[in-house]
C-alpha atoms as a PDB file:
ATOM      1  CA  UNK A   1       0.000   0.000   0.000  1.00  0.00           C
ATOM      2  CA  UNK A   2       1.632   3.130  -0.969  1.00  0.00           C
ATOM      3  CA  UNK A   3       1.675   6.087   1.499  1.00  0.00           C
ATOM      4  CA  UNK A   4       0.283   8.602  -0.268  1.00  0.00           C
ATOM      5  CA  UNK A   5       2.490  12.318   0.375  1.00  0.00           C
ATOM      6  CA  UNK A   6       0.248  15.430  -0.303  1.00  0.00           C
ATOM      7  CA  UNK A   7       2.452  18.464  -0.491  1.00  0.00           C
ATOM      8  CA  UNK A   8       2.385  21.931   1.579  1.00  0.00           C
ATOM      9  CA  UNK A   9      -0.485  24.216   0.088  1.00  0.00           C
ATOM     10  CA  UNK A  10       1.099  27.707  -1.327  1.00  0.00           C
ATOM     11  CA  UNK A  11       0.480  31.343  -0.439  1.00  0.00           C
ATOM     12  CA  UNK A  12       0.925  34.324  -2.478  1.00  0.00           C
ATOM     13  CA  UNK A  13       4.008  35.405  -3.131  1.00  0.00           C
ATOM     14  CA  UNK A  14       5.689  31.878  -3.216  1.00  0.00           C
ATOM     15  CA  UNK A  15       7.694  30.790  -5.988  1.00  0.00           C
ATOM     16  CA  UNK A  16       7.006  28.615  -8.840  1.00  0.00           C
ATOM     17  CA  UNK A  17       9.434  26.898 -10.661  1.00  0.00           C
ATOM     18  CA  UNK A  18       9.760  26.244 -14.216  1.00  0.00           C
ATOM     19  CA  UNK A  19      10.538  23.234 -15.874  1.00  0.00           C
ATOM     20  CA  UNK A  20      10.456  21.826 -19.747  1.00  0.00           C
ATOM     21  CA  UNK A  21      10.286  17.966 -19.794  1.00  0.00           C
ATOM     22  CA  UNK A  22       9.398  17.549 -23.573  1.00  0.00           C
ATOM     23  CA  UNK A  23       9.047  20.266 -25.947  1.00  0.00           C
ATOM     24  CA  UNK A  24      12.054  22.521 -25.882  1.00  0.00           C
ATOM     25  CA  UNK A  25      11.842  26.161 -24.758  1.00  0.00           C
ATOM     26  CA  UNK A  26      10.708  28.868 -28.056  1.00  0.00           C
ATOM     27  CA  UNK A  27      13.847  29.998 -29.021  1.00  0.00           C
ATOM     28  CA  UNK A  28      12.594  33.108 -31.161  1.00  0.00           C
ATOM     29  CA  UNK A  29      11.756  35.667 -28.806  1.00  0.00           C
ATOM     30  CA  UNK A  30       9.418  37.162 -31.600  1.00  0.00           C
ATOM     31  CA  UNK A  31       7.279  34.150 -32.465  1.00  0.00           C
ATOM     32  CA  UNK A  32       3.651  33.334 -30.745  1.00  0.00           C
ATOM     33  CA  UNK A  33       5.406  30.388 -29.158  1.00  0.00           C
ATOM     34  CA  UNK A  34       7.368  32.175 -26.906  1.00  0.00           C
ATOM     35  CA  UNK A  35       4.640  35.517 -26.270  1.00  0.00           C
ATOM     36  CA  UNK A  36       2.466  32.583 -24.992  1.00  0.00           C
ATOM     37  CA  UNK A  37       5.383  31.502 -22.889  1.00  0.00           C
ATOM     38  CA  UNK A  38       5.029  34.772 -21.472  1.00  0.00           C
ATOM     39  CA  UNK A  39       1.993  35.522 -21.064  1.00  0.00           C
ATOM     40  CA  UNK A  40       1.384  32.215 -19.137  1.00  0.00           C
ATOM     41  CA  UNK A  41       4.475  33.448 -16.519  1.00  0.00           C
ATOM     42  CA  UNK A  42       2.115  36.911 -16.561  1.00  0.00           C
ATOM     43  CA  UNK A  43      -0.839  34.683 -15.468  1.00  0.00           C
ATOM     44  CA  UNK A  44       1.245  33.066 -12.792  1.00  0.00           C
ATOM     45  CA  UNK A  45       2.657  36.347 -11.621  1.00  0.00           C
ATOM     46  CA  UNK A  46      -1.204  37.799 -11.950  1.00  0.00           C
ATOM     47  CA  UNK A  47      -2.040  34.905  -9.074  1.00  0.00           C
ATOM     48  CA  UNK A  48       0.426  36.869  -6.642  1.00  0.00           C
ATOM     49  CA  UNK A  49       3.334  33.992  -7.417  1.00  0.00           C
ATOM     50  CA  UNK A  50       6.678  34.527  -8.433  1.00  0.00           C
ATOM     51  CA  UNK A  51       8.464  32.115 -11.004  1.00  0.00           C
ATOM     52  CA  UNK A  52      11.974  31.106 -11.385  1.00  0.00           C
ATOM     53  CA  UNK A  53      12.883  29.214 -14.789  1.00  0.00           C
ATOM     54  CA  UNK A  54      15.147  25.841 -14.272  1.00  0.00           C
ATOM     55  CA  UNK A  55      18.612  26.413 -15.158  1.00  0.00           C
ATOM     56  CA  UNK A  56      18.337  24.169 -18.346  1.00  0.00           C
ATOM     57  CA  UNK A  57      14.794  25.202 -19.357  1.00  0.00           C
ATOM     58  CA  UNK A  58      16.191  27.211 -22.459  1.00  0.00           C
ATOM     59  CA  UNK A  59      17.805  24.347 -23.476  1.00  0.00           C
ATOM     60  CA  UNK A  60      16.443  22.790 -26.813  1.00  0.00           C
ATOM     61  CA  UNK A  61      18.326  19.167 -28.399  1.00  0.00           C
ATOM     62  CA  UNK A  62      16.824  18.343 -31.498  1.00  0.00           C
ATOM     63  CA  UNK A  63      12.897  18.356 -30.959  1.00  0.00           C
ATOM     64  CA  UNK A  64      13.595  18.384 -26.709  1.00  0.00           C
ATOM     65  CA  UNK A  65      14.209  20.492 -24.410  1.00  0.00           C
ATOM     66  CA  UNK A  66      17.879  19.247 -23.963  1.00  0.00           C
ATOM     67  CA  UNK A  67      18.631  16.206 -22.817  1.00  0.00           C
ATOM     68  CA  UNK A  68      17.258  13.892 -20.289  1.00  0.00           C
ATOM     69  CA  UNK A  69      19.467  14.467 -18.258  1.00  0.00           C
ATOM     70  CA  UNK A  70      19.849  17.998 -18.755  1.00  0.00           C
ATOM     71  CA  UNK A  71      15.579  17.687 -17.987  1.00  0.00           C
ATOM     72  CA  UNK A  72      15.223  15.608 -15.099  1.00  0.00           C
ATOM     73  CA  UNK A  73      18.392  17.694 -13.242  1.00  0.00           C
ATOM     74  CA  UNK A  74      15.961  20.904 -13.368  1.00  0.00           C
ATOM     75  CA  UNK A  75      13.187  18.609 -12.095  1.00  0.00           C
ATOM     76  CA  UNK A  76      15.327  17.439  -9.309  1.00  0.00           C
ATOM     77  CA  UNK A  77      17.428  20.923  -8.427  1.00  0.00           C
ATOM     78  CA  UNK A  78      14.237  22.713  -8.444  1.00  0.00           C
ATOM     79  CA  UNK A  79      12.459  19.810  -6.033  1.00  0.00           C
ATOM     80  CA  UNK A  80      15.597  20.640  -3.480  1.00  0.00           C
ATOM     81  CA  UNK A  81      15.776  24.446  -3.804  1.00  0.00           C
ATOM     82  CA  UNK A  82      13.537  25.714  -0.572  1.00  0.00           C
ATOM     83  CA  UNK A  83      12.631  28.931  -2.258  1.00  0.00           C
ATOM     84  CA  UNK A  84      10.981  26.769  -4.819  1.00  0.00           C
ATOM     85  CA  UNK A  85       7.240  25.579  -3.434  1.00  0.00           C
ATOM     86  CA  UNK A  86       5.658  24.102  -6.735  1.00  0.00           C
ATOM     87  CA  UNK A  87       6.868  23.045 -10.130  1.00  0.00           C
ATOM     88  CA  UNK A  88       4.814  23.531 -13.359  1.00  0.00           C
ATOM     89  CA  UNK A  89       5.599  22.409 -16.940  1.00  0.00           C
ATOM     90  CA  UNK A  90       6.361  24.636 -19.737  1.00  0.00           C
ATOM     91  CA  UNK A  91       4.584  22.634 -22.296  1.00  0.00           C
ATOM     92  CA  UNK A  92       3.630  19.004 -23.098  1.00  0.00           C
ATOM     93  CA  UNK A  93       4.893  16.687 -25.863  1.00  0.00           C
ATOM     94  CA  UNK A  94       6.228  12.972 -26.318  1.00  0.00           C
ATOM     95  CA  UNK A  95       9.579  12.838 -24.476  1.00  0.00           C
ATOM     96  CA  UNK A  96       8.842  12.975 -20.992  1.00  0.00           C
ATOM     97  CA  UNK A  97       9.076   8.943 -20.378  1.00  0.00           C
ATOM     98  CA  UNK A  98      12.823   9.907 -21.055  1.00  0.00           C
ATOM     99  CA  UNK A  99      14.076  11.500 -17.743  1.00  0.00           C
ATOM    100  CA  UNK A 100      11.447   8.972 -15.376  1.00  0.00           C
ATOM    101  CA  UNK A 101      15.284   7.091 -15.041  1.00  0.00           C
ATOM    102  CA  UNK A 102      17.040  10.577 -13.955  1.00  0.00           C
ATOM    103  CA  UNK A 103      14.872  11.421 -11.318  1.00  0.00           C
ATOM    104  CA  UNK A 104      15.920  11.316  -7.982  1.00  0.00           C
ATOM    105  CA  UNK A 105      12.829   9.819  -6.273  1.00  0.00           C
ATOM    106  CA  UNK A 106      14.377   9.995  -2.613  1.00  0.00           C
ATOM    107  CA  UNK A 107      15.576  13.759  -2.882  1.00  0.00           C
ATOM    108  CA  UNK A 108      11.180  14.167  -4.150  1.00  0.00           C
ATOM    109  CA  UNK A 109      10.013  12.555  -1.229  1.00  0.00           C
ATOM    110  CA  UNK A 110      12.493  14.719   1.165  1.00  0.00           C
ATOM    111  CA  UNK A 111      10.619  17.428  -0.625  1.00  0.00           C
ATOM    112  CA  UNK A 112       7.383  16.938  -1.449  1.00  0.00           C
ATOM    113  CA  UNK A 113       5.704  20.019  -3.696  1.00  0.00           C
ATOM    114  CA  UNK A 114       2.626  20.381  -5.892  1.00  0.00           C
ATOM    115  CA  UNK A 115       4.127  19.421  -9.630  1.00  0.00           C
ATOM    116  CA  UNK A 116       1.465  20.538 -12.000  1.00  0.00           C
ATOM    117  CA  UNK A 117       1.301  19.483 -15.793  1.00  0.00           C
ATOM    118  CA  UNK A 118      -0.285  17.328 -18.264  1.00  0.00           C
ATOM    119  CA  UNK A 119      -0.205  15.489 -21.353  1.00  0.00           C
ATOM    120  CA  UNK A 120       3.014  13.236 -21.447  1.00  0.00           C
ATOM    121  CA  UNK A 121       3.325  14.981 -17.926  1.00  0.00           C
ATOM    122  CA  UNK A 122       1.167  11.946 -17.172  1.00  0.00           C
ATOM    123  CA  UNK A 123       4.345   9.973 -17.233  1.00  0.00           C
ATOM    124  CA  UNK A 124       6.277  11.851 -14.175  1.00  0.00           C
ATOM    125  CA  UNK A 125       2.726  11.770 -11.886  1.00  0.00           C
ATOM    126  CA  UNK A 126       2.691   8.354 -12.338  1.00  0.00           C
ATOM    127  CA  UNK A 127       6.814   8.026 -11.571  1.00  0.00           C
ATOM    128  CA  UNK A 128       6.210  10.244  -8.773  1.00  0.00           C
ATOM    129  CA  UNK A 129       3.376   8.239  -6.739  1.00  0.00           C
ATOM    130  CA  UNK A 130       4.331   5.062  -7.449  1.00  0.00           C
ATOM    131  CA  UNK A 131       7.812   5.255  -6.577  1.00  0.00           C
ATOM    132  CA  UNK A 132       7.294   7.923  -3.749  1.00  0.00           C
ATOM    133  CA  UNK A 133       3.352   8.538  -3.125  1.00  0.00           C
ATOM    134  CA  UNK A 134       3.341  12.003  -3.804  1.00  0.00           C
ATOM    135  CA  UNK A 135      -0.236  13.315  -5.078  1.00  0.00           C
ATOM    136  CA  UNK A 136      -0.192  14.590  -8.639  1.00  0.00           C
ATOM    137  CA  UNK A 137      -1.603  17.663  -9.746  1.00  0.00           C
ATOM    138  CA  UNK A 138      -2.483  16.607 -13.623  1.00  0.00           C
ATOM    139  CA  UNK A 139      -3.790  21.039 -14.497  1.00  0.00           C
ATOM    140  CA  UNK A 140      -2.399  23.386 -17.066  1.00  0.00           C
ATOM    141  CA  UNK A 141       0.439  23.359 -18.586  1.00  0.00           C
ATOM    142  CA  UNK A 142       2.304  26.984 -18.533  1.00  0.00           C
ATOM    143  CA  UNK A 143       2.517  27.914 -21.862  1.00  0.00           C
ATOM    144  CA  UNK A 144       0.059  25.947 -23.619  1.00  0.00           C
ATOM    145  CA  UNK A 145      -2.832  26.489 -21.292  1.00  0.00           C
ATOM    146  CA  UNK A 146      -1.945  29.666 -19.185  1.00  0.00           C
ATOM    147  CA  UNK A 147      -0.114  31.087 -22.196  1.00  0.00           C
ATOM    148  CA  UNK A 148      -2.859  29.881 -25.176  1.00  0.00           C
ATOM    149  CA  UNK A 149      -6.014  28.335 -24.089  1.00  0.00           C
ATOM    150  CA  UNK A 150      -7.679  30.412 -21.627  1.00  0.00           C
ATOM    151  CA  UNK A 151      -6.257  33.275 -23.803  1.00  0.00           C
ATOM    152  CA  UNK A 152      -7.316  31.865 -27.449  1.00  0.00           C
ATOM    153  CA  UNK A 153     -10.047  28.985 -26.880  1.00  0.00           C
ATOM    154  CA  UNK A 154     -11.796  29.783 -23.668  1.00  0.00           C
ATOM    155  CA  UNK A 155     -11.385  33.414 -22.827  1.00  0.00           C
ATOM    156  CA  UNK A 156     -14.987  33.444 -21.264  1.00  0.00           C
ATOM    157  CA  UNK A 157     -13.520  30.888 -18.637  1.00  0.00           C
ATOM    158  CA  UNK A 158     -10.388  31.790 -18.031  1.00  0.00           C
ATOM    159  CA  UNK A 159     -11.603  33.185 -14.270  1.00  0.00           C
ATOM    160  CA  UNK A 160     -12.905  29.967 -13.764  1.00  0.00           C
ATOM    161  CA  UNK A 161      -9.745  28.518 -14.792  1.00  0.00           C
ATOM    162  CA  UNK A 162      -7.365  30.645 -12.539  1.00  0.00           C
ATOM    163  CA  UNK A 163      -9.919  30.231  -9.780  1.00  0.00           C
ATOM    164  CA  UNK A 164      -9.818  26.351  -9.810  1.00  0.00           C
ATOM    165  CA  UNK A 165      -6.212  26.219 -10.147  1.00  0.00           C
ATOM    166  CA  UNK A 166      -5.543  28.672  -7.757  1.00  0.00           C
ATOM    167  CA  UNK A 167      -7.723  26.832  -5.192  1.00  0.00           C
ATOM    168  CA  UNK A 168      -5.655  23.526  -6.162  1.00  0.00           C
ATOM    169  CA  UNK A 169      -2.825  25.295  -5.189  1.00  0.00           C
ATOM    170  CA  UNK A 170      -3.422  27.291  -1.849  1.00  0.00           C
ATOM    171  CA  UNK A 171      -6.315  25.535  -0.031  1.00  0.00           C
ATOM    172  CA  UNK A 172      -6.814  22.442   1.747  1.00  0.00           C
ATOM    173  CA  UNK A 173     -10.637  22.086   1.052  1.00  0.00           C
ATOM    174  CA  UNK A 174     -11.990  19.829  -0.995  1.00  0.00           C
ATOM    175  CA  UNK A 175     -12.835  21.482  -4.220  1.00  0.00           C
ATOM    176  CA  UNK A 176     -16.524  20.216  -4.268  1.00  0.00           C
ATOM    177  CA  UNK A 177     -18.302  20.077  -8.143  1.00  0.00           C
ATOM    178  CA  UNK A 178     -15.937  20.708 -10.297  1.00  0.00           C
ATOM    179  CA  UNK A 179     -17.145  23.472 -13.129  1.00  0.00           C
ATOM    180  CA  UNK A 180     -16.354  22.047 -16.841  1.00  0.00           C
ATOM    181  CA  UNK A 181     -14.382  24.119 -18.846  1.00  0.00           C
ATOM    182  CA  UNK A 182     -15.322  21.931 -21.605  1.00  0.00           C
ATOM    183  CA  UNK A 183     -18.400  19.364 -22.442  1.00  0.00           C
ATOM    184  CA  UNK A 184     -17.697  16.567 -20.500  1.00  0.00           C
ATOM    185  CA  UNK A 185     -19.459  12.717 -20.877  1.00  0.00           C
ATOM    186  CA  UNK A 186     -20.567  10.307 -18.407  1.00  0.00           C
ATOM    187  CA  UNK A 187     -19.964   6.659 -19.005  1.00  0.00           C
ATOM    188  CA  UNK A 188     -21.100   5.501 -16.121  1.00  0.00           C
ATOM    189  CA  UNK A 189     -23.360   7.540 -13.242  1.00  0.00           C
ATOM    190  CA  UNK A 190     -22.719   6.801  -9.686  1.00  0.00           C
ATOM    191  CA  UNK A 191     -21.057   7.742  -6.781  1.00  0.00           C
ATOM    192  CA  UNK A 192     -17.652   5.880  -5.383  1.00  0.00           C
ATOM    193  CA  UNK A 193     -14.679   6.778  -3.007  1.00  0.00           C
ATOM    194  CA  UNK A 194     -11.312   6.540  -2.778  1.00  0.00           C
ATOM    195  CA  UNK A 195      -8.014   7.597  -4.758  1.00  0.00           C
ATOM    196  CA  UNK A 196      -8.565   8.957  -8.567  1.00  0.00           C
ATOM    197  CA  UNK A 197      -5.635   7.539 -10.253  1.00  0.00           C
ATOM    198  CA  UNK A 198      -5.124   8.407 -14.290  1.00  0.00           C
ATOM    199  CA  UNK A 199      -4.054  10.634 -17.012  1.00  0.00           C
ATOM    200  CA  UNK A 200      -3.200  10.698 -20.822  1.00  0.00           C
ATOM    201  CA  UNK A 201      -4.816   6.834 -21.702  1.00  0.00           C
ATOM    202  CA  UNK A 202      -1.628   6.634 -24.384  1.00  0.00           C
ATOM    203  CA  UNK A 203       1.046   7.695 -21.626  1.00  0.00           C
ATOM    204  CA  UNK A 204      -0.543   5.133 -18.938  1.00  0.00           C
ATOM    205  CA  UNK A 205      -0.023   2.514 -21.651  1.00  0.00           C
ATOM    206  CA  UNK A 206       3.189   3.662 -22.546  1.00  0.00           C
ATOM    207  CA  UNK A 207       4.235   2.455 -18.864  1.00  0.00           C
ATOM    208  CA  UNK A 208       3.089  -0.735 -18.668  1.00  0.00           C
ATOM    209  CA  UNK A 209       5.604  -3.555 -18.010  1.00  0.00           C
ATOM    210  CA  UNK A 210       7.627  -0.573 -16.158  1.00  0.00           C
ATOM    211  CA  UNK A 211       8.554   0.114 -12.828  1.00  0.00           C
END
């Protein structure tokens, strides 16, 4: 049974670390990519948080954001740094399985902090509880959904948006119904208990047979 770690809630003014696991960094600082990159750090910084980009987050290696090595020692340098008190992703993509070996699972469960991405991000939740039991927080991505959707697709929601992942992020309540920022279906109605466990379907079954 896995003893499940749920990380220290933030407050404004904390820090927020930045991390790119899988698509590299926008190197032209006059291309959309890169204006969304900043206008999701504007969002964050909007909340009342401060951000502080990994040391190898510009760092681009073909189609990655450097190497996997290069990728998971952000991951673990910003899990040590104590100014740091939550880690989101820069952007998705299909290369996070890559640094799941470069982690350093005991230095994450010494310091336990809300790591918030999704897509292939799926990948590093599911690293992260099963080898240490640390809750995931599968929300926005930083550039991609801070920087792009709520400003592009779903401006009319954006508040909700910030509101719900603001809440994730600085309250221990239980969130309660969840407002849909998009149509959702239900498969099966019903009520149930216990831990939610999943993701990205083609991530989960891109781990199976894995530690």
């Amino acid at each position: 049974m896995i003893k499940i770690i749920k990380p220290a809630k933030l407050t404004k003014g904390d820090t927020i670390g930045i991390v790119a696991t899988s698509f590299p960094f926008p190197t032209d600082e006059t291309g959309n990519y890169y204006l969304q990159y900043r206008k999701g750090v504007k969002e964050l910084e909007s909340m009342g948080f401060r951000v502080k980009e990994g040391k190898n987050l510009r760092k681009v290696k073909w189609w990655f954001a450097g190497t996997p090595e290069e990728r998971a020692e952000d991951i673990n340098s910003l899990f040590s740094d104590p100014e740091v008190k939550a880690i989101i992703v820069h952007d998705g993509g299909q290369s996070a399985i890559a640094v799941l070996e470069h982690i350093d699972y005991e230095l994450v469960r010494a310091n336990p902090k809300p790591f918030v991405g999704f897509s292939d991000i799926t990948n590093i939740h599911c690293a992260l509880f099963t080898k240490v039991g640390l809750v995931g927080f599968h929300a926005a991505l930083l550039t991609y959904s801070l920087g792009r959707v709520w400003e592009e697709y779903l401006p009319s929601k954006k508040e909700t948006g910030k509101k719900t992942l603001l809440n994730v992020l600085t309250s221990t309540n239980a969130l309660g119904k969840i407002q849909p920022l998009t149509k959702w279906e239900c498969w099966r109605g019903g009520q149930t208990s216990g831990t939610l466990f999943g993701g990205n379907l083609s991530m989960l079954s891109s781990l199976v047979g894995t530690e």
